[in-house]
Structure formats: C-alpha cells, structure tokens
Protein backbone atom coordinates (compact mmCIF):
# COMPACT_ATOMS: atom_id res chain seq x y z
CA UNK A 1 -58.51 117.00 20.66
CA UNK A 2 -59.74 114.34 22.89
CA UNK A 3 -60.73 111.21 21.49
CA UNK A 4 -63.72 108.77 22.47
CA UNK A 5 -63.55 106.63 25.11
CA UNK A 6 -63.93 103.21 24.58
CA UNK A 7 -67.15 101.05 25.87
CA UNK A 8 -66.15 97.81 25.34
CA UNK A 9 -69.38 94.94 26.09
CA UNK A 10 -69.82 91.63 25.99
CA UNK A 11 -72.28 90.85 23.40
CA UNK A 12 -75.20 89.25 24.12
CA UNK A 13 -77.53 87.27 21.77
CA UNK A 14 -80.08 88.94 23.70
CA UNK A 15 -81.30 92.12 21.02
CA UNK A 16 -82.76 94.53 23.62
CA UNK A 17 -79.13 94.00 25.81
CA UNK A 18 -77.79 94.23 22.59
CA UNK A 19 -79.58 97.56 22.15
CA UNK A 20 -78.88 98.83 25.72
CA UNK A 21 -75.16 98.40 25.57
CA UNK A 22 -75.24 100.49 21.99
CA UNK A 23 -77.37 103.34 23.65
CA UNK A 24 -75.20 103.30 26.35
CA UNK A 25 -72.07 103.13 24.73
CA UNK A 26 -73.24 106.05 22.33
CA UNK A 27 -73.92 108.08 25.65
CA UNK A 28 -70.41 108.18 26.85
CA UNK A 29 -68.54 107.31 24.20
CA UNK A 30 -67.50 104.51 21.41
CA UNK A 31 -68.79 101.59 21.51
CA UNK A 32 -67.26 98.07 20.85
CA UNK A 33 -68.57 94.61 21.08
CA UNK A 34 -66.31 91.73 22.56
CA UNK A 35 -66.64 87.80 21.61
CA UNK A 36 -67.09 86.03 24.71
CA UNK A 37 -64.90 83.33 24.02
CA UNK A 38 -61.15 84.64 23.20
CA UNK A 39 -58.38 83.63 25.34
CA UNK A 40 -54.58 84.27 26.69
CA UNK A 41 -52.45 81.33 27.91
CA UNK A 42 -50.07 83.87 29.34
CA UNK A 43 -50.86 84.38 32.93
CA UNK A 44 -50.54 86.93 35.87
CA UNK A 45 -50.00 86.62 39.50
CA UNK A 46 -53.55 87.04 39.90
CA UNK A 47 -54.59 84.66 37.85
CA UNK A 48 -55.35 81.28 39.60
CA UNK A 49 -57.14 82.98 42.44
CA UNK A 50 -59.78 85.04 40.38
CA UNK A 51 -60.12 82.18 38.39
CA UNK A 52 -61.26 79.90 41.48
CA UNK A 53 -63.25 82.73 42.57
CA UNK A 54 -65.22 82.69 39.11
CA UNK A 55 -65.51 78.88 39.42
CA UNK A 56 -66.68 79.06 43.01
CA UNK A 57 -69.74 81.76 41.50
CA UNK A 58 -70.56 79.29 38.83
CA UNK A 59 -74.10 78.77 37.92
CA UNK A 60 -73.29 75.39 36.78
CA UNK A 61 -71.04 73.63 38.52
CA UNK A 62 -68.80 70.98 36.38
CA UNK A 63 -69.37 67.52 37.19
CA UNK A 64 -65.95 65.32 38.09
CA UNK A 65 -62.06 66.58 37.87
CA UNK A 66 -61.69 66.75 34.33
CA UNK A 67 -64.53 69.11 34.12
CA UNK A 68 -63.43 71.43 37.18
CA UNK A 69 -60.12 71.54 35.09
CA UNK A 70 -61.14 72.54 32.09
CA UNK A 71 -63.62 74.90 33.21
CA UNK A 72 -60.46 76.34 35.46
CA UNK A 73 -58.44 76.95 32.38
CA UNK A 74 -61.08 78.74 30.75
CA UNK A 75 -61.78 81.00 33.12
CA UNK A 76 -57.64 81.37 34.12
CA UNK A 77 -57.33 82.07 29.66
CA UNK A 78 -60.79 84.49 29.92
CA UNK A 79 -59.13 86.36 32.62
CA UNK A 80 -55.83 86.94 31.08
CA UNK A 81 -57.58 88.01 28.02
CA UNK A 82 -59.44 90.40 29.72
CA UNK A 83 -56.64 92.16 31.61
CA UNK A 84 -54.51 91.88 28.41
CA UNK A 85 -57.06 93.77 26.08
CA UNK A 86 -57.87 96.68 28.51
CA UNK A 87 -54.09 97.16 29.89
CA UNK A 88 -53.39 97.78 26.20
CA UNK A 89 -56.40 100.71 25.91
CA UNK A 90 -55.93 102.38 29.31
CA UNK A 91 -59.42 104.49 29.86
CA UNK A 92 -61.50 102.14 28.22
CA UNK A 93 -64.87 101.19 30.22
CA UNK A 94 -65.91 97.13 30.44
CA UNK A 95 -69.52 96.53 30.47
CA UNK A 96 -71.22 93.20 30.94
CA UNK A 97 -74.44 91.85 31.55
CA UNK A 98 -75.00 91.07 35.48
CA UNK A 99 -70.92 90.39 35.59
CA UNK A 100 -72.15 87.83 38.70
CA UNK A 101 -70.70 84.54 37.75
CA UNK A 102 -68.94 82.48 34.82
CA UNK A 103 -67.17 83.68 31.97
CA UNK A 104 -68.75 87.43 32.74
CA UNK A 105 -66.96 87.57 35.92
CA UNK A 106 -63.73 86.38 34.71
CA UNK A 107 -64.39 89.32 31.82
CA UNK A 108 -65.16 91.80 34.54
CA UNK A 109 -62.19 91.48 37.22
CA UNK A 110 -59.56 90.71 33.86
CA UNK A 111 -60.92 94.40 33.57
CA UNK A 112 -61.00 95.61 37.25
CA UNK A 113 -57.24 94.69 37.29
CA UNK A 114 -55.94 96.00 34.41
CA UNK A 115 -57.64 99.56 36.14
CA UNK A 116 -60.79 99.95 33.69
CA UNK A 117 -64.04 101.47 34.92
CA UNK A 118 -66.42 98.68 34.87
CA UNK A 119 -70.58 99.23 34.13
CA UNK A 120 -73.00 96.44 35.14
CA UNK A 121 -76.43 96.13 33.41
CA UNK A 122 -79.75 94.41 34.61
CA UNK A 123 -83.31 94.33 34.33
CA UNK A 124 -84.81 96.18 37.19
CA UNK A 125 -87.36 95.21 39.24
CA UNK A 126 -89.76 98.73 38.70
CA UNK A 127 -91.47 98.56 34.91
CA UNK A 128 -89.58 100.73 32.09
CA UNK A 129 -86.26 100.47 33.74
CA UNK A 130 -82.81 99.52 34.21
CA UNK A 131 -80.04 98.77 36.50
CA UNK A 132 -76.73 100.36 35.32
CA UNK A 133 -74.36 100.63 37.75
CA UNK A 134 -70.59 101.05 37.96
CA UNK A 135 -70.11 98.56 41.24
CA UNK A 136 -72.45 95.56 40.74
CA UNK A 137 -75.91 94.72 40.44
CA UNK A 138 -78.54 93.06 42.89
CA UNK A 139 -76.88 92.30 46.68
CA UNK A 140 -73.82 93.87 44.84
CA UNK A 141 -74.85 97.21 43.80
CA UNK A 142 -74.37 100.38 45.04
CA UNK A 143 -77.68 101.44 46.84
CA UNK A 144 -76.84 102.98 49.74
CA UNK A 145 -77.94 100.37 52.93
CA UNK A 146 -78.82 102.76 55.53
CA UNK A 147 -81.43 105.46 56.09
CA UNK A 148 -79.66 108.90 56.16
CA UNK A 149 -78.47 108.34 52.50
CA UNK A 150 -82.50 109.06 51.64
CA UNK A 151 -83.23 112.28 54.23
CA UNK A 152 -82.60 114.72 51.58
CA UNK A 153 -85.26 113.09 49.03
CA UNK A 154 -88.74 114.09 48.54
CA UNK A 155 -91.18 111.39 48.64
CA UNK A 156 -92.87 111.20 44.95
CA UNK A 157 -96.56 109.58 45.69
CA UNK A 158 -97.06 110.24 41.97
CA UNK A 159 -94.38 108.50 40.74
CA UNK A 160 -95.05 105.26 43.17
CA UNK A 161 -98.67 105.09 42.36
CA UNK A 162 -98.17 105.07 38.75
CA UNK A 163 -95.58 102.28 39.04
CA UNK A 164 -97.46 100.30 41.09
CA UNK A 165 -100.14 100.46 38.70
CA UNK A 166 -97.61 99.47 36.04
CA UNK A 167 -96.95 96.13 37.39
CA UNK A 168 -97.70 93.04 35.63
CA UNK A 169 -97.42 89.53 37.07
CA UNK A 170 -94.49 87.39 34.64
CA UNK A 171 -96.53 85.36 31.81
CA UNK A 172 -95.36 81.80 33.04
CA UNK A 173 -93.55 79.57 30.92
CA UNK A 174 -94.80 76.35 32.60
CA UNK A 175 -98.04 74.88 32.24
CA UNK A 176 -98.30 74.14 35.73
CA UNK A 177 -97.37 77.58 36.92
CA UNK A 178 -100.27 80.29 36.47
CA UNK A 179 -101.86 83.26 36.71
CA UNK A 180 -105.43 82.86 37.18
CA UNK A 181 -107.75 85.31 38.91
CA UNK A 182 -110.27 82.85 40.42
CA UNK A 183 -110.72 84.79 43.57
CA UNK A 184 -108.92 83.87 47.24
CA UNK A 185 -110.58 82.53 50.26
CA UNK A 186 -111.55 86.03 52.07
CA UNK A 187 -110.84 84.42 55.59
CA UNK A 188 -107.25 83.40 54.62
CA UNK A 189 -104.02 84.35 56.65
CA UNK A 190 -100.98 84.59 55.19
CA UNK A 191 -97.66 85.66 54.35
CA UNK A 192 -97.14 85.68 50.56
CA UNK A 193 -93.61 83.77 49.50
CA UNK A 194 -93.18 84.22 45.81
CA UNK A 195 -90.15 81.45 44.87
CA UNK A 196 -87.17 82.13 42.77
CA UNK A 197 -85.99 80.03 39.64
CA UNK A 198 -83.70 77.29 41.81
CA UNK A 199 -80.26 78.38 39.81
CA UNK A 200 -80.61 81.93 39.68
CA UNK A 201 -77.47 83.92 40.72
CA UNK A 202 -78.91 85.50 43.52
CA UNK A 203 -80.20 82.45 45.15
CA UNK A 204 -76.54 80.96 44.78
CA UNK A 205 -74.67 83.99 45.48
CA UNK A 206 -76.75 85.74 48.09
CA UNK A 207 -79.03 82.94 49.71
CA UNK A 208 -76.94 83.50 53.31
CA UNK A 209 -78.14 80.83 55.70
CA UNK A 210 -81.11 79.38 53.61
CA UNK A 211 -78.11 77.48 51.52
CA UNK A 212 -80.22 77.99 48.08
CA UNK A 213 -83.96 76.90 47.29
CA UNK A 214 -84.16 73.62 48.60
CA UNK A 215 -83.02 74.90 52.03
CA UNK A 216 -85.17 78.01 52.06
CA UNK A 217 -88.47 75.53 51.64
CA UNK A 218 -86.98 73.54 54.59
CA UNK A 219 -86.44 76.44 56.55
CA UNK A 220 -89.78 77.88 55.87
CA UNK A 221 -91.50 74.55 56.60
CA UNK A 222 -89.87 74.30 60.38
CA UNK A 223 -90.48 78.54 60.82
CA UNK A 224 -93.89 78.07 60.03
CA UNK A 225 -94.39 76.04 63.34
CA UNK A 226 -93.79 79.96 65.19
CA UNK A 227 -97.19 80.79 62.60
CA UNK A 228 -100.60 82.16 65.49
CA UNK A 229 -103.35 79.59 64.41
CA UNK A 230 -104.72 80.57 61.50
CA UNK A 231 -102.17 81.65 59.41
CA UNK A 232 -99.98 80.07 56.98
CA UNK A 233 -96.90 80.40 54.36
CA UNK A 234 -98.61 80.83 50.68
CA UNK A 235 -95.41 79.58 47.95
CA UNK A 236 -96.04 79.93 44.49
CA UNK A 237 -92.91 78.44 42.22
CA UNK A 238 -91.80 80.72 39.72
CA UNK A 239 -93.08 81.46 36.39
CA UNK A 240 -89.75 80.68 34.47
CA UNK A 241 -88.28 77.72 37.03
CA UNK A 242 -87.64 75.14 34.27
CA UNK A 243 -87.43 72.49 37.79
CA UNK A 244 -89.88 72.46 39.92
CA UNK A 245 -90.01 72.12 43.77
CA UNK A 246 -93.58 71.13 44.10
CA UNK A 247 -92.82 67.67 45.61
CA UNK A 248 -90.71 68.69 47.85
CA UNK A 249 -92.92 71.35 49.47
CA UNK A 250 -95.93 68.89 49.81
CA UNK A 251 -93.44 66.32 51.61
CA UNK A 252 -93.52 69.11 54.27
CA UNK A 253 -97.13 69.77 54.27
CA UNK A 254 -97.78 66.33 54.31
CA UNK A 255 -95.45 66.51 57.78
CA UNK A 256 -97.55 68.84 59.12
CA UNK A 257 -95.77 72.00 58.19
CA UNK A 258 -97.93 74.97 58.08
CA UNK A 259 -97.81 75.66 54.07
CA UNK A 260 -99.68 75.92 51.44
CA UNK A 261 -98.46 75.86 47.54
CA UNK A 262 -100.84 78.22 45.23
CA UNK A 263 -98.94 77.64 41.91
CA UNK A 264 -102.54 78.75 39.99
CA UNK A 265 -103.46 82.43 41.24
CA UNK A 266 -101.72 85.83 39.84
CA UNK A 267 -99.04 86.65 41.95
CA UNK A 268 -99.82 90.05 42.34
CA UNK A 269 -103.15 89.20 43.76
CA UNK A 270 -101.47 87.11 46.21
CA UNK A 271 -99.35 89.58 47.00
CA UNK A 272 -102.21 92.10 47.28
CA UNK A 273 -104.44 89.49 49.67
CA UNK A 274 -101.42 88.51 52.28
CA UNK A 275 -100.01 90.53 55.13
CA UNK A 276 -96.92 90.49 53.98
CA UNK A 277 -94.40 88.75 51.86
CA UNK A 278 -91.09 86.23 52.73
CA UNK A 279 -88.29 85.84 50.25
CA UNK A 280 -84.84 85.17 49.99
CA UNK A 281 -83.85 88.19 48.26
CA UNK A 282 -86.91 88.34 45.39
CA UNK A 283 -88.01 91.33 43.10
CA UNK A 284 -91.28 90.76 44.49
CA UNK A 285 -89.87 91.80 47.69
CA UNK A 286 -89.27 95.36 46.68
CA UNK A 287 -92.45 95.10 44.65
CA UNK A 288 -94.65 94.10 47.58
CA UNK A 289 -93.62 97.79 49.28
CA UNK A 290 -95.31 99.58 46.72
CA UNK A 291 -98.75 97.83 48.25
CA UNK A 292 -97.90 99.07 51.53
CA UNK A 293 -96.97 95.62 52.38
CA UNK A 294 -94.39 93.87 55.52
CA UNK A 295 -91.55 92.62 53.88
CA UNK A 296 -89.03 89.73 55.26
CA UNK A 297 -86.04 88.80 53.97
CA UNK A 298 -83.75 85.71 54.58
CA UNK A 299 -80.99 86.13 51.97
CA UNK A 300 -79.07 89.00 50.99
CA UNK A 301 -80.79 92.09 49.17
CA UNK A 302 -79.78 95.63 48.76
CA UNK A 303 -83.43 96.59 50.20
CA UNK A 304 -83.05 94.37 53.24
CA UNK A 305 -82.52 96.72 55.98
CA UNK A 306 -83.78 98.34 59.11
CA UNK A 307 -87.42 100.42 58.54
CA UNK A 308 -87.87 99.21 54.84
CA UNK A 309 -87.56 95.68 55.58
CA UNK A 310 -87.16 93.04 57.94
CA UNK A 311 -83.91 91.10 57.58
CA UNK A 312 -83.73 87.73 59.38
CA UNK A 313 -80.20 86.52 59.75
CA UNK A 314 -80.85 83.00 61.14
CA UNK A 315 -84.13 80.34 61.75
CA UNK A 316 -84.15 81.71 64.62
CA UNK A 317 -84.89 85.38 63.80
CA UNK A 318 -87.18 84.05 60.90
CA UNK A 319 -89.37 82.21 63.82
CA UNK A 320 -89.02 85.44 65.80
CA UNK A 321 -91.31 87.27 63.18
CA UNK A 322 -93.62 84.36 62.11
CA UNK A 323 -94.82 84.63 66.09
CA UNK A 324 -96.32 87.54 65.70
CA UNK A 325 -97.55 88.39 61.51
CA UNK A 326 -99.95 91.29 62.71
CA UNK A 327 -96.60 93.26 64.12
CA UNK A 328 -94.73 93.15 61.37
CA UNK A 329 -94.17 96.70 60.42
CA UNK A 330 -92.22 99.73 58.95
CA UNK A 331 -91.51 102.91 58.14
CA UNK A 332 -93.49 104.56 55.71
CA UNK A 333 -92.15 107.75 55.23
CA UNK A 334 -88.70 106.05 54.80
CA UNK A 335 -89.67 103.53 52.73
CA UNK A 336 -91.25 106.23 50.43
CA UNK A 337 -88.33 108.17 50.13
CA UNK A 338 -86.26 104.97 49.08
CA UNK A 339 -88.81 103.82 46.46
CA UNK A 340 -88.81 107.32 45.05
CA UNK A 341 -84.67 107.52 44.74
CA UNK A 342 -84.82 104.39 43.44
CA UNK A 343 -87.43 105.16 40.81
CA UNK A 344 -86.41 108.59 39.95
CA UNK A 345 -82.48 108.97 40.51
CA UNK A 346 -81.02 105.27 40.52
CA UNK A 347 -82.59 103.23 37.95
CA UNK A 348 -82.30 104.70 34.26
CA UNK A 349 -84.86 105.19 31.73
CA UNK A 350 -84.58 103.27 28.09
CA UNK A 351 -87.11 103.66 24.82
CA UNK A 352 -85.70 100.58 23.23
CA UNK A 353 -83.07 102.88 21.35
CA UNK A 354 -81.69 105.56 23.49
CA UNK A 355 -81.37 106.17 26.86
CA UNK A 356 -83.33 109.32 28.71
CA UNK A 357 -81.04 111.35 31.08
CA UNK A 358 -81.21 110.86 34.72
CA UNK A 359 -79.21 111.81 38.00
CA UNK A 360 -77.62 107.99 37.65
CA UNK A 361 -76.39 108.86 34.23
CA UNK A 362 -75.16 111.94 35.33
CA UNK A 363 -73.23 109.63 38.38
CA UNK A 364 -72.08 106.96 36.35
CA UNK A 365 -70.47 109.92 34.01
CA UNK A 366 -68.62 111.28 36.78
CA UNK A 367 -67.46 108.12 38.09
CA UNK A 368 -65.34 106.84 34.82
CA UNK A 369 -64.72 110.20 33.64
CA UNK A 370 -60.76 110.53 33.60
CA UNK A 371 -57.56 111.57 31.42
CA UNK A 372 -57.90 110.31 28.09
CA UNK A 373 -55.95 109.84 25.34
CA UNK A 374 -55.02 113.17 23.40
C-alpha cells in the first residue's frame, strides 16, 4: 500500500494562505506545516552560491557588513535546512508562498536540490483565483510565451465578460490614494500607468531596464517627450504603496515632462477612459485586455509578448510607441484565446476551504506524481 505524499509549506500568518496550502495539501496528499526559521550549520557545496543568490533577490537589503553577514548566514543555515529535511523524505513536495526572494527562496532551492517537486502559490490577477504552479509565479511561471501554445483553445466570451465585470479597483490604504468617481475630462488623451508598491518583488526582480520605480517615473517622464500634442501619461500611485512617489513625479512635470498624477479617480475608470495602459509588469496590465485595451510593457511579465502586448526593451522602443498612441494595437482573437486559458485551464478555483478541479490541477498532479514510498 502506498502511502501519502508529503506537502510540506511554509506557514504563513496569513489565514486564507494558511487555508490554501491545507486544501491543497489535502488534494494530493498529507499535509505538513514548516517553521520558517529552523536552521543547519552543516553546509553543502552549493551552499554559498544559492545563498548570495537569495541575498541578491532580497526585498530588503541589509544596511552595512555586519548586516550582509548575518543575513548571509541565515540564508546559507535556511538552505541547508531545507535540503537536509527533504533529502531525508525523498517524494515529498515543498510549497511556499511566491518562493521569489528571502528566506522563501532559500526554502525553495534547499528543496529543488535535494530533488523535491516544488509548488508556488499567489494571488492572481483575475477575481476568485489562484496561481499554483510547479515552476514559479509572475515573470517566473510557466505560461507559455508564444502564440501557438493557445491555437488549440476556444475563445470563452462568456467567461471574459463575466470577469471583467468582476473586477473591483483595490480599497486604498492611504488617505491620499483614492478611488473616487468624479467623472474625467471627456477631451483627455492618455495612456493609463497604474504604479506598483516601490518594493514589490516584481519591480525588483523583473523591472529590466527601468532599474525599479524611481527609474520607471524617470523613464516615463523623458518618453513622454515622443507623446502627439495632446496626449499625456496619467500615473496613479498604488493603493497599498506605504512610500509615496508623488514628489518626485511633479519634479518632472514641473520640468516640463508630459505627465499628469491622478492619485483621486478609480483606477478602473482610468483604465476604462485611456487608450491604453504602460506598466512595468502590473496586474492591471493583464486586466486592461479584458477592456479591449493597448497594453505596453517595460519590465518583465509573462503576458508581455508579441500580439497580446507590446514589450519595449529599451527608452528607445518605449519612445517608439509613445509617437504614435492611436497605432498601438493587437490581436484580438489571440489575445482572447490567452485570457480564456488563463481563466479556465491555468489559474485554479478556491471556496475558501477546498479547491474545485481544473485542467491545472490535473497538470500540477502529473508533474510531481512519482515512486513513492511502499
């Protein structure tokens, strides 16, 4: 008789993670929940180099050389306690939260190299769903990049409509930050660039050229120069940024820079007024295709590619498109394929307490099924 195979998380204080990682877990097999603090002085070959890799994706960097060290031999102990506790239970799956940067990622490739199946979680950006996949999420996951993956899938109008329907603009946590629904100026021209929180992962991961938030404003401010007259760049800061960027984007405008910062107005309506939206590598930019609306992105996204979206590798490119808003494009029926696989066969459906089957669970299944213990 075959026994379980073992899920082993992180836990998060988090409750609804909490409660994904126990559906989950109950899905394909037993569940346990690691501390994410144990460590094992005893290294491996491996060790100092994933550890500097961990530091390098560190949210927070530490300040001075006594912090860089002891933040090294953290990560170094959280690695060899990783690779120590699934070499011992060979067939056991590690699951994290994001698994992007920090003590997570140290977790995750202590796993990887001790040959454990690994499962990444995430809030998705579609309403009543999640990312769970077995390669990484965001820039990282495993959405296929290039249009032939989605020939075989039929577009779902449906589906699309109803989520777009579904969508509700994030209730800020500033009081500066809003979502108001005084009305827009009808004779405005614009590209819509919704702004991410300054240290989220993506922006410090996946950013490319922009070199994070501060140098995504800069670069927006000189690109909006290529702007017809008439138009402009329309920010709004994120709901949940705890810093804001206002002062530096009115330095710009106050240059001359072709801007304009609407932190007041709901961001969907924004969204639903421009001709497009601009972002690094955003939710909103995946969001602003449901509304039939030109996307551009300067970072690194797993949506950024060729018919769905317009990637700009360089200021260059970015000017390239501002010259010329009203030919922005793409391609419909492709785009409505993607949405739908996404929607229907790659993000996975949770109540709250159990998880709904779909073709990704039916995927991720097949992907750490293997011998297990008799």
């Amino acid at each position: 008789m075959k026994s379980q195979r073992i899920i082993a998380y992180l836990a998060e204080p988090n409750a609804e993670k909490q409660a994904l990682f126990r559906a989950v877990a109950r899905r394909l097999g037993y569940g346990q929940s690691l501390a994410s603090w144990p460590i094992s002085i005893r290294g491996y070959p491996e060790t100092a180099a994933r550890a500097e890799e961990c530091l390098g994706r560190a949210k927070k960097q530490p300040r001075g050389t006594l912090g860089r060290a002891l933040k090294r031999a953290f990560l170094k102990g959280r690695y060899n306690w990783a690779r120590r506790w699934f070499s011992a239970r060979p067939g056991a799956v590690a699951m994290c939260w994001q698994g992007l940067t920090g003590t997570r990622r140290a977790f995750i490739e202590g796993a990887r190299d001790a040959g454990a199946p690994t499962l990444f979680a995430e809030l998705a950006p579609l309403p009543g769903r999640w990312t769970l996949d077995a390669q990484g999420v965001n820039a990282e996951n495993s959405v296929p990049r290039r249009w032939e993956a989605y020939d075989a899938v039929a577009p779902n109008y449906e589906l699309l409509a109803g989520l777009r329907e579904a969508f509700e603009a994030r209730q800020p946590r500033r009081r500066d930050v809003g979502q108001s629904d005084a009305p827009l100026p009808e004779d405005a021209r614009f590209l819509f660039v919704p702004l991410q929180v300054p240290d989220d992962s993506q922006m410090i991961l996946f950013a490319g050229w922009c070199g994070g938030l501060e140098g995504f404003i800069d670069a927006l401010a000189e690109a909006s120069a290529a702007l017809p007259e008439g138009w402009h760049l329309r920010l709004k800061e994120h709901p949940s940024a705890k810093r804001s960027v206002r002062a530096r984007i009115e330095r710009h405008i106050a240059a001359g820079a072709r801007l304009e910062l609407d932190n007041a107005r709901d961001s969907f309506a924004q969204l639903e007024a421009s001709a497009g939206v601009l972002t690094v590598n955003s939710s909103m930019g995946l969001q602003a295709m449901f509304f039939d609306k030109p996307v551009i992105v300067t970072g690194e996204a797993f949506f950024a590619f060729e018919g769905v979206a317009h990637p700009a590798g360089s200021p260059q490119e970015l000017a390239q498109l501002l010259a010329d808003p009203d030919a922005l494009g793409h391609d419909g029926d492709l785009r409505a394929r993607f949405l739908t696989w996404l929607a229907h066969d790659y993000y996975i459906d949770f109540d709250g307490k159990a998880l709904i089957d779909s073709a990704q669970l039916g995927r991720i299944t097949k992907k750490i099924e293997g011998p297990q213990d008799s």
